[in-house]
Protein backbone atom coordinates (compact mmCIF):
# COMPACT_ATOMS: atom_id res chain seq x y z
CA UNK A 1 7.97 -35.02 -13.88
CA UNK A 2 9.78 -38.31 -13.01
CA UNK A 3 8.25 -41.43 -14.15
CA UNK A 4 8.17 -43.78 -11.21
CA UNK A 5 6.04 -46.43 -12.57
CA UNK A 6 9.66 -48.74 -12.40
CA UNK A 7 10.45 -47.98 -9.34
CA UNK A 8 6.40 -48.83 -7.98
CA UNK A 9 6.73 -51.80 -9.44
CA UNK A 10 10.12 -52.70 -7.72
CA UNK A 11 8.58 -51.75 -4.38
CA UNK A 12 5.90 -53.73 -5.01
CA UNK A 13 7.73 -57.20 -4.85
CA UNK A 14 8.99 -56.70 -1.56
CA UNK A 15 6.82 -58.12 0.55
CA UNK A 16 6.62 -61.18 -1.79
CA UNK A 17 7.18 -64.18 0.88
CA UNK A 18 9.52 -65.77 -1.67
CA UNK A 19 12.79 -65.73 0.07
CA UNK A 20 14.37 -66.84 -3.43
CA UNK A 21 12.82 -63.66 -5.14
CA UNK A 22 14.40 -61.69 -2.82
CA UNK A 23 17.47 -63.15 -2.98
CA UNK A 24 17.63 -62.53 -6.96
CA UNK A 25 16.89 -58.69 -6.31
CA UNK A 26 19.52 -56.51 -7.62
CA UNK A 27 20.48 -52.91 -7.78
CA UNK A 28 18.64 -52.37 -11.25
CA UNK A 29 15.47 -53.83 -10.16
CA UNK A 30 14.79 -50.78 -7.47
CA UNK A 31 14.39 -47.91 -10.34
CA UNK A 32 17.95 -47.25 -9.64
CA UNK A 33 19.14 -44.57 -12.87
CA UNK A 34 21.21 -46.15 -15.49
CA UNK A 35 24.70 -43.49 -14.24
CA UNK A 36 23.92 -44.71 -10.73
CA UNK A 37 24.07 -48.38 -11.31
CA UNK A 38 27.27 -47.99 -13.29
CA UNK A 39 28.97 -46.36 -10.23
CA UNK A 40 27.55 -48.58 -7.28
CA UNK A 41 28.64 -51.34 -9.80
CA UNK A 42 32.38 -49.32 -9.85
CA UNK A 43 32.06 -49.32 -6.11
CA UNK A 44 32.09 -53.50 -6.28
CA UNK A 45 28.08 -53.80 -5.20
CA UNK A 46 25.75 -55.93 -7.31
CA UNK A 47 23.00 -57.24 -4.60
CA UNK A 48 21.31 -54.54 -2.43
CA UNK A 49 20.60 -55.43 1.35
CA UNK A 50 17.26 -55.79 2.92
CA UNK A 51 17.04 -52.69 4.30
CA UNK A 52 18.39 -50.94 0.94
CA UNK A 53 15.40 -53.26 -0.98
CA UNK A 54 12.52 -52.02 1.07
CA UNK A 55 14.06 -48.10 1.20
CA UNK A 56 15.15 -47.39 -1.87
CA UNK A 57 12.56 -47.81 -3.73
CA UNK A 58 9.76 -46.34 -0.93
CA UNK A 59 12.09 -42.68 -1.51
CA UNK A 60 12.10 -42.58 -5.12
CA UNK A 61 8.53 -43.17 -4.39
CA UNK A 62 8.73 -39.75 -2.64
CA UNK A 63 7.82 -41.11 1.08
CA UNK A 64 8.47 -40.17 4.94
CA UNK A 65 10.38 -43.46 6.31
CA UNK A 66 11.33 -44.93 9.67
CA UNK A 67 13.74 -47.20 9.21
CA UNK A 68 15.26 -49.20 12.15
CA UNK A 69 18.04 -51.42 11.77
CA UNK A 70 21.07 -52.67 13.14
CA UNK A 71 24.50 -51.40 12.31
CA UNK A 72 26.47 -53.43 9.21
CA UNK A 73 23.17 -53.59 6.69
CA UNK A 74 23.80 -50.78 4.26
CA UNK A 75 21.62 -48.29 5.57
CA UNK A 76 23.57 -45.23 4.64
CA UNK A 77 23.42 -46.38 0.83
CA UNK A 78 19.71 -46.85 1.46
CA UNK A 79 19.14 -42.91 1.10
CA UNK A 80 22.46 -41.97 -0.09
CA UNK A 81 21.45 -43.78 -3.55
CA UNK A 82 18.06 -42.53 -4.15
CA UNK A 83 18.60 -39.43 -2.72
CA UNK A 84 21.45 -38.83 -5.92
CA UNK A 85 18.60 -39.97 -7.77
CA UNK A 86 15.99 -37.81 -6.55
CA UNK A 87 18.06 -34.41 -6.61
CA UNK A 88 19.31 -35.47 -10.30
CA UNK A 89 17.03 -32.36 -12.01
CA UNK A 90 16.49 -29.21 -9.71
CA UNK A 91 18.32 -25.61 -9.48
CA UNK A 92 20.63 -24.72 -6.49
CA UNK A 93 20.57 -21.45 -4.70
CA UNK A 94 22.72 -19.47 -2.74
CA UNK A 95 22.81 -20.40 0.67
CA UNK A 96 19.62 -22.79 0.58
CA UNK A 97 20.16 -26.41 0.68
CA UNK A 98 18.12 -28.80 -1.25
CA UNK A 99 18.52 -31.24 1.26
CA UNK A 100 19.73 -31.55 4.74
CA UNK A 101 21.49 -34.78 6.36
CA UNK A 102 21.99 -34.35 10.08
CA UNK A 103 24.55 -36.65 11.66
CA UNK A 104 26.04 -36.94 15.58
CA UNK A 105 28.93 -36.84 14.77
CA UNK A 106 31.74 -35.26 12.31
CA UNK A 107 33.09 -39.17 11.55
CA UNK A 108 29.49 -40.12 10.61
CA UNK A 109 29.28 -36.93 8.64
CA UNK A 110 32.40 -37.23 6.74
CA UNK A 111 31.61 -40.87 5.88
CA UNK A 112 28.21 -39.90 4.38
CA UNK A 113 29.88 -37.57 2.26
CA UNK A 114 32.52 -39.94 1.23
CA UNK A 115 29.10 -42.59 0.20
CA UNK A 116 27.90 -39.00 -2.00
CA UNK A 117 31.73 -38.80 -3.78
CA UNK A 118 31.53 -42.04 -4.51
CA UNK A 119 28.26 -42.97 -5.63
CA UNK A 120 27.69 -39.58 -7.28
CA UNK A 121 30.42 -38.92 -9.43
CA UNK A 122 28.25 -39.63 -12.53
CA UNK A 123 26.16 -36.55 -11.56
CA UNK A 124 25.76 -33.12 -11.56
CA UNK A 125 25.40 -32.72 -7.43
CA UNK A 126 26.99 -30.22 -4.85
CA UNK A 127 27.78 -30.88 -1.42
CA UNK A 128 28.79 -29.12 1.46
CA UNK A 129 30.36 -30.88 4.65
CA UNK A 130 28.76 -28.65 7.88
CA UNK A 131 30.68 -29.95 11.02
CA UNK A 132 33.03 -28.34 13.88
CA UNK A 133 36.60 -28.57 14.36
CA UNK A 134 37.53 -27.52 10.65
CA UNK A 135 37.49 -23.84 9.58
CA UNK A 136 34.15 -22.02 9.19
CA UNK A 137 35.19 -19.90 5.99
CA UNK A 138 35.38 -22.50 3.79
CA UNK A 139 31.96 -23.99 4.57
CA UNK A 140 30.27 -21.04 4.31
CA UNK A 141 31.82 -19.94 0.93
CA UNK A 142 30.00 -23.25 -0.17
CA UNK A 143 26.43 -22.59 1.17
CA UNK A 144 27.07 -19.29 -0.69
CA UNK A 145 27.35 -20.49 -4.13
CA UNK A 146 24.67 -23.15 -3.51
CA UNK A 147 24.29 -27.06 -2.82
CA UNK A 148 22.42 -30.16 -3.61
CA UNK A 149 23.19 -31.70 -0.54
CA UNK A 150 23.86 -30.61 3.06
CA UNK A 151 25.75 -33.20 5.74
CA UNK A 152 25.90 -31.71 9.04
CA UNK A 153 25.96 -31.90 13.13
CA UNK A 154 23.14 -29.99 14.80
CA UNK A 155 25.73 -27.91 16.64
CA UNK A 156 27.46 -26.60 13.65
CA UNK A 157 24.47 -26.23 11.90
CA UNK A 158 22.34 -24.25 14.33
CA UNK A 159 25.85 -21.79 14.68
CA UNK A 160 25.19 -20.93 11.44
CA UNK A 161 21.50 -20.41 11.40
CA UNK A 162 21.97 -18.01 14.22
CA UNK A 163 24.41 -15.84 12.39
CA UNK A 164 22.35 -15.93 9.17
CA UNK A 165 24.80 -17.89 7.48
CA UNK A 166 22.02 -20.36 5.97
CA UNK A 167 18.47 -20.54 4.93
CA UNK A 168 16.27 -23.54 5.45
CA UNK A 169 13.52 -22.96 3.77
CA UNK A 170 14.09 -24.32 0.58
CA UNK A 171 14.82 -27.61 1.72
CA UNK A 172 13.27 -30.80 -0.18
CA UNK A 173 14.46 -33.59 1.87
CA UNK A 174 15.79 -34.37 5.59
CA UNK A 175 17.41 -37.15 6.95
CA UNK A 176 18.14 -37.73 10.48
CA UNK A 177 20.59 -40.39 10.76
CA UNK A 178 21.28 -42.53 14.03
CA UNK A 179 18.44 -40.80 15.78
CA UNK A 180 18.78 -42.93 19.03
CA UNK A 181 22.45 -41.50 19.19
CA UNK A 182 20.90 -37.81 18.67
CA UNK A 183 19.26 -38.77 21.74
CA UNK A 184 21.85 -39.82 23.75
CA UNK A 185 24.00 -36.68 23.11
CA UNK A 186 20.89 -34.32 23.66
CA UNK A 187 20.47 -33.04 20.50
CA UNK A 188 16.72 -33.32 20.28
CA UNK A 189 16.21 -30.15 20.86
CA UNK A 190 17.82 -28.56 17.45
CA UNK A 191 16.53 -31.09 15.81
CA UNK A 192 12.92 -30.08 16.61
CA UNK A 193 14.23 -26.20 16.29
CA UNK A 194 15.66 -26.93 12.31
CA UNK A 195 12.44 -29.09 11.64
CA UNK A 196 10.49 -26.30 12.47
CA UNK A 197 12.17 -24.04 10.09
CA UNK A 198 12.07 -26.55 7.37
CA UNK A 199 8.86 -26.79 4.61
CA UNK A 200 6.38 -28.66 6.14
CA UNK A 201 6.00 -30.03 2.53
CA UNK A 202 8.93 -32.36 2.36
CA UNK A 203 10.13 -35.81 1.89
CA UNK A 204 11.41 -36.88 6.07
CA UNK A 205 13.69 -39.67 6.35
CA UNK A 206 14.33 -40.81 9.72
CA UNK A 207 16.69 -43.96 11.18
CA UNK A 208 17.50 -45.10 13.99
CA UNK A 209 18.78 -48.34 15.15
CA UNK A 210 16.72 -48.63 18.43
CA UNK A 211 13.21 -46.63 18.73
CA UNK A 212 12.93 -44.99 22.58
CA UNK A 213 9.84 -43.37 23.32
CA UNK A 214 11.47 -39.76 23.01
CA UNK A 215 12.22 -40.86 18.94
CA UNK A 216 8.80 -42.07 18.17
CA UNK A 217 7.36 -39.11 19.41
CA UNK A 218 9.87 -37.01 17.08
CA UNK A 219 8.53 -39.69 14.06
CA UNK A 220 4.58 -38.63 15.30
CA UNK A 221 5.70 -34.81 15.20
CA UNK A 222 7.56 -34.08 12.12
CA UNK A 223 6.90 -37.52 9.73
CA UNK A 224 3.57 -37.85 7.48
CA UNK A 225 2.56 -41.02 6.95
CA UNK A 226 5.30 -42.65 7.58
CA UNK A 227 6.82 -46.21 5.44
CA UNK A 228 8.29 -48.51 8.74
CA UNK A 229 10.83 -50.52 7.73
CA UNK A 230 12.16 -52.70 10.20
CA UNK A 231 15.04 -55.15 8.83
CA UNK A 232 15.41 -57.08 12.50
CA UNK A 233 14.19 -56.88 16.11
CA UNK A 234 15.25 -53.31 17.79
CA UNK A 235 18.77 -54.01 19.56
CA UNK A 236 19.27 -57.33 18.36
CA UNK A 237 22.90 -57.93 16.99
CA UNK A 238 24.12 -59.61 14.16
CA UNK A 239 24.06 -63.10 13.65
CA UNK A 240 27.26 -62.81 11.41
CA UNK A 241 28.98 -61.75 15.27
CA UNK A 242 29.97 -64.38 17.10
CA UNK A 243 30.35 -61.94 20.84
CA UNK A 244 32.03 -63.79 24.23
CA UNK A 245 32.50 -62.16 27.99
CA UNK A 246 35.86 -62.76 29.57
CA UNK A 247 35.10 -62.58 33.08
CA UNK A 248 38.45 -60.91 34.80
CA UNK A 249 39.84 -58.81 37.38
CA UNK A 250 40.29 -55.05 36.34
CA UNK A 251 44.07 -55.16 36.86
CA UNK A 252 44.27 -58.24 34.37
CA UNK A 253 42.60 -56.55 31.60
CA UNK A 254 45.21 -55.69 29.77
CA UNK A 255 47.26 -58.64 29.61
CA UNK A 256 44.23 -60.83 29.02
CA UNK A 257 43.45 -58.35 25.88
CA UNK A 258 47.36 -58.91 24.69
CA UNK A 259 47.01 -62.86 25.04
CA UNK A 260 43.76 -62.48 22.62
CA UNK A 261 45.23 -59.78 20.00
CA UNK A 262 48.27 -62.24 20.15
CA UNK A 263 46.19 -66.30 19.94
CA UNK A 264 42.93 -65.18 18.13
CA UNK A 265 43.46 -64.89 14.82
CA UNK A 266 43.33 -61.06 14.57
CA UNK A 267 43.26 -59.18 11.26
CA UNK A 268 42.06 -56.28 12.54
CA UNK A 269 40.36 -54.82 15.62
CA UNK A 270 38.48 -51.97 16.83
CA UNK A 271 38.93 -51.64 21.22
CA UNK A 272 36.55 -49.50 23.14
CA UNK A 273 37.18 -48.45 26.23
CA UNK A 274 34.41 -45.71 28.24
CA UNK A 275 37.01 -42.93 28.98
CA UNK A 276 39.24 -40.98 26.82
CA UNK A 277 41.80 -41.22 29.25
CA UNK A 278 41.90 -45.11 29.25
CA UNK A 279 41.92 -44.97 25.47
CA UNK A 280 45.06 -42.76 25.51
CA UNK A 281 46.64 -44.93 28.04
CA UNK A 282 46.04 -48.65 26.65
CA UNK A 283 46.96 -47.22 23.26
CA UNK A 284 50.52 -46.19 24.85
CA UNK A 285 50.66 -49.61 26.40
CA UNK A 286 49.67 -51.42 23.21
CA UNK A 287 52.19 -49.11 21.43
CA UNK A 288 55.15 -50.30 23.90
CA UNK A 289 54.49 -54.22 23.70
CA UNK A 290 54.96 -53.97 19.82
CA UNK A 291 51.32 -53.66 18.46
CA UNK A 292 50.41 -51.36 15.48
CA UNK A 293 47.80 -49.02 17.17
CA UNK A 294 46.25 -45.96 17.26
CA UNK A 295 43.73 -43.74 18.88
CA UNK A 296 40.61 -41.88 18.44
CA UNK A 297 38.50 -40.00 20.88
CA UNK A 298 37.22 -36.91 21.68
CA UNK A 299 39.59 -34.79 22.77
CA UNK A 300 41.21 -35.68 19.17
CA UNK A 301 40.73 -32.32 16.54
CA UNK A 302 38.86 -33.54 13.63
CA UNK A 303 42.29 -33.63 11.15
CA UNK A 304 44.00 -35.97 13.60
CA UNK A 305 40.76 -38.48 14.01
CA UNK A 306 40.49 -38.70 10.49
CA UNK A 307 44.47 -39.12 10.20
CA UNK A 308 44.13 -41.71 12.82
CA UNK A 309 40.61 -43.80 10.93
CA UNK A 310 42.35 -43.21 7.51
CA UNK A 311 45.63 -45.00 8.48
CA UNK A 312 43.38 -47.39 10.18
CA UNK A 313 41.46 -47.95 6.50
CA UNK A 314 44.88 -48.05 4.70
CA UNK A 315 46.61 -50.63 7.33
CA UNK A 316 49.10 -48.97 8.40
CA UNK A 317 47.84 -50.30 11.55
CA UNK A 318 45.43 -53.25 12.39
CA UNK A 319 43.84 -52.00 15.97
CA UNK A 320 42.38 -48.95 16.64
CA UNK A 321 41.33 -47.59 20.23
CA UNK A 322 38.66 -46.11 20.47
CA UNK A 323 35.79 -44.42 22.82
CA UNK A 324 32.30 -44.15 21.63
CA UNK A 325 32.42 -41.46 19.39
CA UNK A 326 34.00 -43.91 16.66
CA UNK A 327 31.42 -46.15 17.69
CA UNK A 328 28.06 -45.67 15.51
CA UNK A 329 28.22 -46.22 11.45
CA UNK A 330 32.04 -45.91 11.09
CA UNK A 331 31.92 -47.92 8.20
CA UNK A 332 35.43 -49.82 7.93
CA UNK A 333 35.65 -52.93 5.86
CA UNK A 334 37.25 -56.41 7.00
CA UNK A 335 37.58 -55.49 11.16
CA UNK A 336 37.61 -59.03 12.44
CA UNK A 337 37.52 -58.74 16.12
CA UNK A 338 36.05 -56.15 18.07
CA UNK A 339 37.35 -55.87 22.16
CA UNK A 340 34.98 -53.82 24.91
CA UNK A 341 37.96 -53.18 27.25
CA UNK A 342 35.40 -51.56 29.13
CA UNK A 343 31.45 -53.10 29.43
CA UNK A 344 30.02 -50.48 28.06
CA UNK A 345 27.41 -48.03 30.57
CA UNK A 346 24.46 -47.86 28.23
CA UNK A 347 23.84 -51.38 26.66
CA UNK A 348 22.65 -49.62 22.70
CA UNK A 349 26.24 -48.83 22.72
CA UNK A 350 27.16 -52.47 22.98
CA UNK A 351 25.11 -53.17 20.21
CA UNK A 352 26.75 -50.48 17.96
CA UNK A 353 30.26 -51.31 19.27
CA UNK A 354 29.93 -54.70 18.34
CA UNK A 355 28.51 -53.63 15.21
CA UNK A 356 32.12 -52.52 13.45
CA UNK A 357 32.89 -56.21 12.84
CA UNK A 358 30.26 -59.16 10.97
CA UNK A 359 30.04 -56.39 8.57
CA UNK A 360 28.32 -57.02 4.80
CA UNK A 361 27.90 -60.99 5.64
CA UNK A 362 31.77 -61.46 6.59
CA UNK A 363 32.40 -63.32 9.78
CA UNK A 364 33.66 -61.67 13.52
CA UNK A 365 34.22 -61.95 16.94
CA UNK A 366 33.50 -59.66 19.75
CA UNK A 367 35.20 -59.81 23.14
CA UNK A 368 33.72 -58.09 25.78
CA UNK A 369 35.50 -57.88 29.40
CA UNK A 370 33.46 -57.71 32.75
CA UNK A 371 35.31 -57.12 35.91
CA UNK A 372 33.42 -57.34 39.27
CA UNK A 373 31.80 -53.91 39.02
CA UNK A 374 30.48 -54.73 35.50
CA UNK A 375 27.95 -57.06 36.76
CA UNK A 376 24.65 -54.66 36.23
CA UNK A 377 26.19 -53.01 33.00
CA UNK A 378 26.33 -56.49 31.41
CA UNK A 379 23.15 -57.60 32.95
CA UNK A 380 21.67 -54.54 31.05
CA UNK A 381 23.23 -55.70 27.99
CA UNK A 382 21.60 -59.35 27.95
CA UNK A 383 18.38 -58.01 28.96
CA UNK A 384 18.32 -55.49 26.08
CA UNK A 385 19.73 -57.63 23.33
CA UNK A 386 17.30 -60.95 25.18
CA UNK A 387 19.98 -63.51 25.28
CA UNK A 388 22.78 -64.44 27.75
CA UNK A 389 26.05 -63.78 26.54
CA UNK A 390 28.53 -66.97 26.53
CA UNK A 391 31.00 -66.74 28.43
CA UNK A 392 34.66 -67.75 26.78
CA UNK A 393 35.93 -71.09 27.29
CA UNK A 394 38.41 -73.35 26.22
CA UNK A 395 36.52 -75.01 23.20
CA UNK A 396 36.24 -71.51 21.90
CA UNK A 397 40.04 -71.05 21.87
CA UNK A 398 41.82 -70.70 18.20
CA UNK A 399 45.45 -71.99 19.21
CA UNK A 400 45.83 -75.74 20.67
CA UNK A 401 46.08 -75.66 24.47
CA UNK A 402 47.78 -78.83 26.21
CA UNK A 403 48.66 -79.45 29.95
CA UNK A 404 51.44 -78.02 31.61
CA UNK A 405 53.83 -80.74 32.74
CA UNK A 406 54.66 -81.59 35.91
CA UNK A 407 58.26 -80.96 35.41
CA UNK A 408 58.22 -77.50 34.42
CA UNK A 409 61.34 -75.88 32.33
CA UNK A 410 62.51 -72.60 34.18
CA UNK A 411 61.29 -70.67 30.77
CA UNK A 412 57.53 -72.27 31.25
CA UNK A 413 57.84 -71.07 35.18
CA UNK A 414 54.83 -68.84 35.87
CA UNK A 415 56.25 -65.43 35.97
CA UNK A 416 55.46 -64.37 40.04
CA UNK A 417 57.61 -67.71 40.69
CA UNK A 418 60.46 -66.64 38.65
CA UNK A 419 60.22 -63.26 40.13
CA UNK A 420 60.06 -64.12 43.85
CA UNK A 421 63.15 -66.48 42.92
CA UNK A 422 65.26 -63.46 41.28
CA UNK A 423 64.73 -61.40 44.06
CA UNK A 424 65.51 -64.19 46.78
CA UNK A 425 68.93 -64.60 44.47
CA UNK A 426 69.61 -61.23 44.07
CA UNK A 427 68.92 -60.59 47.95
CA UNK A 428 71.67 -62.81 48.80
CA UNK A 429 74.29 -61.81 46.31
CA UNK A 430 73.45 -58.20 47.73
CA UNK A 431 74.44 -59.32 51.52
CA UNK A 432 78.29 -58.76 51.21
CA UNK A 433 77.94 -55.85 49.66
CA UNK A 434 75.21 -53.87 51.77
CA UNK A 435 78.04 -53.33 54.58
CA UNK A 436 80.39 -51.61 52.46
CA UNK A 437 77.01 -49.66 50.47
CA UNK A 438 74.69 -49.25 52.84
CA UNK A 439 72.72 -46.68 51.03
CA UNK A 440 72.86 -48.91 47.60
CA UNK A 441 69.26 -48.34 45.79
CA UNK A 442 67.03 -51.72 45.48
CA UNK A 443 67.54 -54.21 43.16
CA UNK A 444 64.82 -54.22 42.04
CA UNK A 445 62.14 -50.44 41.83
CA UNK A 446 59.23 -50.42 43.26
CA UNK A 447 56.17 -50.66 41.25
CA UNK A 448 53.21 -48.26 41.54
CA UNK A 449 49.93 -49.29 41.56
CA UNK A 450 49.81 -47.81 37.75
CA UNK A 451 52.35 -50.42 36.74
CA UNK A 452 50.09 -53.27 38.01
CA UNK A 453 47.96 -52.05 34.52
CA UNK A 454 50.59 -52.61 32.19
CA UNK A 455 52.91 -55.93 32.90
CA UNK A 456 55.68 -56.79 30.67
CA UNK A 457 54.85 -58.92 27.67
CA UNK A 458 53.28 -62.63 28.47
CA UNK A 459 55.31 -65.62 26.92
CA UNK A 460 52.97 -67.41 24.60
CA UNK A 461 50.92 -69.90 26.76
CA UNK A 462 52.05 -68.38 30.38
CA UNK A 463 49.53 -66.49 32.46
CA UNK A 464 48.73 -65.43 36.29
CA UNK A 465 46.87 -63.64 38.84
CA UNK A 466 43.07 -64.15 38.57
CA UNK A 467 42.09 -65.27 35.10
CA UNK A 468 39.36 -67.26 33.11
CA UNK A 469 39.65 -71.13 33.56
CA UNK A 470 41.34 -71.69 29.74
CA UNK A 471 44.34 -69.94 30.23
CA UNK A 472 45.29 -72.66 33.31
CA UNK A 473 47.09 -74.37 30.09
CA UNK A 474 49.63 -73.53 28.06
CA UNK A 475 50.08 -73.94 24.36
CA UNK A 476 51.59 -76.76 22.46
């Protein structure tokens, strides 16, 4: 039997009020095996996070936990870790899983299994990825010859408990991941189906980064005696974030997004938008005024979202477009600005969309755009998160603004002007020549109303059309 006398002793300093206790805490002191310290030291970690201090050592300990905290504190390595640990000595069998992660999504899925590759390569462990939009065989042909560990969706996972394809009753250990977002995509029912055809001895882990009433009645139903662990206040967001609202007209979106990606200092950056289709579309637009982007949404197979997140990892580009789906637990290191192109509808999703930057104690800003029909969606969002947020002003800018001049240079001439003074010239060099062609096509096409989305390019420091108050100055 495992000795946990280590690890009970590691949990027991946690609540010690000594912030400089806990600030010493390391990786070894949670009971941590000597093979798994070596490769979360490989991975370039040497202090665990709160929520990792107060989990890790409550599941070694063998305990049901709630755990509720906000995206960007470790909280996949929190079970990922001890869980390696835990299924370290054991026998796999054919087509019954020791343990069972259940995920949303397939990008939350896959990046769990990455954290098991990674931190488990000094062990003995098999795992089996269970999600759709990849070939069934495969999968399958893995539950067959047996594995340690289980990632899945509910839908895939409940496909193959139908057709007999897995057995669930030798199951050790659950984890429901992101069990607010379970919620939100209606997956509560499979969820209670598989935990009813699970042991009811067994270790339940359960996290969430908000608690609605629907989840704590899933924690009274299928958790014993729950360990709460709480790292900060239920949809607060991180004070490494430092989050604005532009206040702007729908049609100026995009060229008040371009100014930012352009003046703000932007490594890298993550935009959300609600629709797929606007994704698609602002991606194109992005793509045609000479930014690096991609795209990921739903209507994406799974090869091609991965494609898109792994050349988003590698830098091959800097921005990624996104919709929701990317926008839970996608862990991706050093995203420095994060754009709602969109307020989002349901204010937990601001939360976890502003969650992809501030990561691991580095710094970021979020940007979040409210046209006039926005105004109860961000409403929702301040209530929820209980503070207003600022709106972005001209002390907050990261380029030096100075007055335009009186005198202004043709090439500093707001861009309507210049227009309306092309077409006045070209109108009158047209004159002699409309007798003779009559039938000659305008000078100049005329623009849909889809154009008005996508201007040409804005010369540094020039702006129009309604706009926040900054941007009535150029740069110097």
């Amino acid at each position: 039997m495992r000795n946990f006398s280590h690890q009970h002793n590691a949990g027991q300093l946690l609540p010690c009020p000594n912030p400089e206790i806990l600030e010493r805490m390391t990786f070894a002191d949670l009971g941590l095996s000597e093979e798994l310290l070596q490769s979360v030291e490989a991975a370039g970690y040497s202090e665990p996070t709160r929520i990792q201090e107060e989990a890790i050592p409550a599941v070694l300990m063998m305990k049901d936990i709630i755990g509720i905290a906000q995206t960007g504190t470790g909280k996949t390595a929190s079970f990922v870790l001890p869980m390696i640990d835990v299924l370290a000595s054991g026998r796999r069998r054919a087509l019954m899983p020791r343990s069972l992660i259940l995920e949303p999504t397939r990008e939350l899925a896959a990046q769990v299994a990455e954290n098991f590759e990674k931190y488990g390569k000094n062990h003995d462990l098999k795992m089996a990825l269970l999600i759709g939009g990849v070939q069934m065989g495969d999968q399958v042909k893995a539950l067959s010859d047996g594995v340690d560990v289980l990632i899945a969706t509910p839908g895939r996972l409940m496909d193959l408990f139908e057709r007999g394809k897995i057995l669930l009753n030798g199951c050790e250990l659950l984890v429901i991941d992101e069990a607010d977002r379970m919620l939100d995509m209606g997956f509560i029912p499979d969820i209670e189906f598989i935990c009813s055809k699970l042991p009811e001895t067994r270790q339940t882990l359960l996290f969430s980064a908000t608690m609605p009433p629907p989840i704590e009645k899933l924690t009274k139903k299928f958790l014993n005696n729950p360990k709460r662990i709480e790292v900060s206040r239920a949809a607060s967001t991180n004070k490494d974030i430092t989050a604005f609202k532009i206040n702007v007209n729908s049609r100026q979106k995009r060229e008040t997004l371009r100014w930012l990606l352009r003046h703000d200092h932007v490594e890298t950056a993550i935009i959300f938008a609600n629709r797929k289709t606007t994704v698609r579309e602002l991606n194109k637009s992005l793509q045609r005024h000479g930014f690096s982007s991609g795209e990921i949404h739903g209507d994406m197979d799974q090869a091609s979202r991965l494609q898109e997140l792994a050349r988003f990892k590698a830098g091959e580009i800097n921005i990624l477009v996104a919709s929701d789906v990317a926008a839970r637990g996608l862990d991706i290191k050093g995203v420095s600005h994060v754009f709602n192109f969109d307020t989002p509808w349901h204010p937990d999703d601001y939360v976890h969309r502003i969650g992809r930057t501030g990561r691991a104690g580095a710094k970021g800003r979020a940007f979040t755009f409210v046209a006039e029909e926005d105004a109860e969606a961000i409403a929702n969002v301040e209530k929820l998160t209980g503070s207003k947020v600022p709106v972005f002003g001209k002390s907050d800018v990261r380029v030096e603004l100075v007055e335009k001049s009186t005198e202004v240079k043709d090439e500093e001439t707001p861009r309507e002007e210049k227009r309306s003074r092309r077409r006045d010239e070209e109108a009158q060099a047209e004159r002699p020549r409309r007798e003779k062609q009559p039938r000659k096509e305008r000078s100049e096409p005329r623009r849909s109303r889809r154009d008005d989305y996508d201007d040409e390019p804005v010369p540094a420091g020039e702006w129009n059309g309604p706009r926040p108050s900054f941007l009535d100055v150029s740069l110097g």
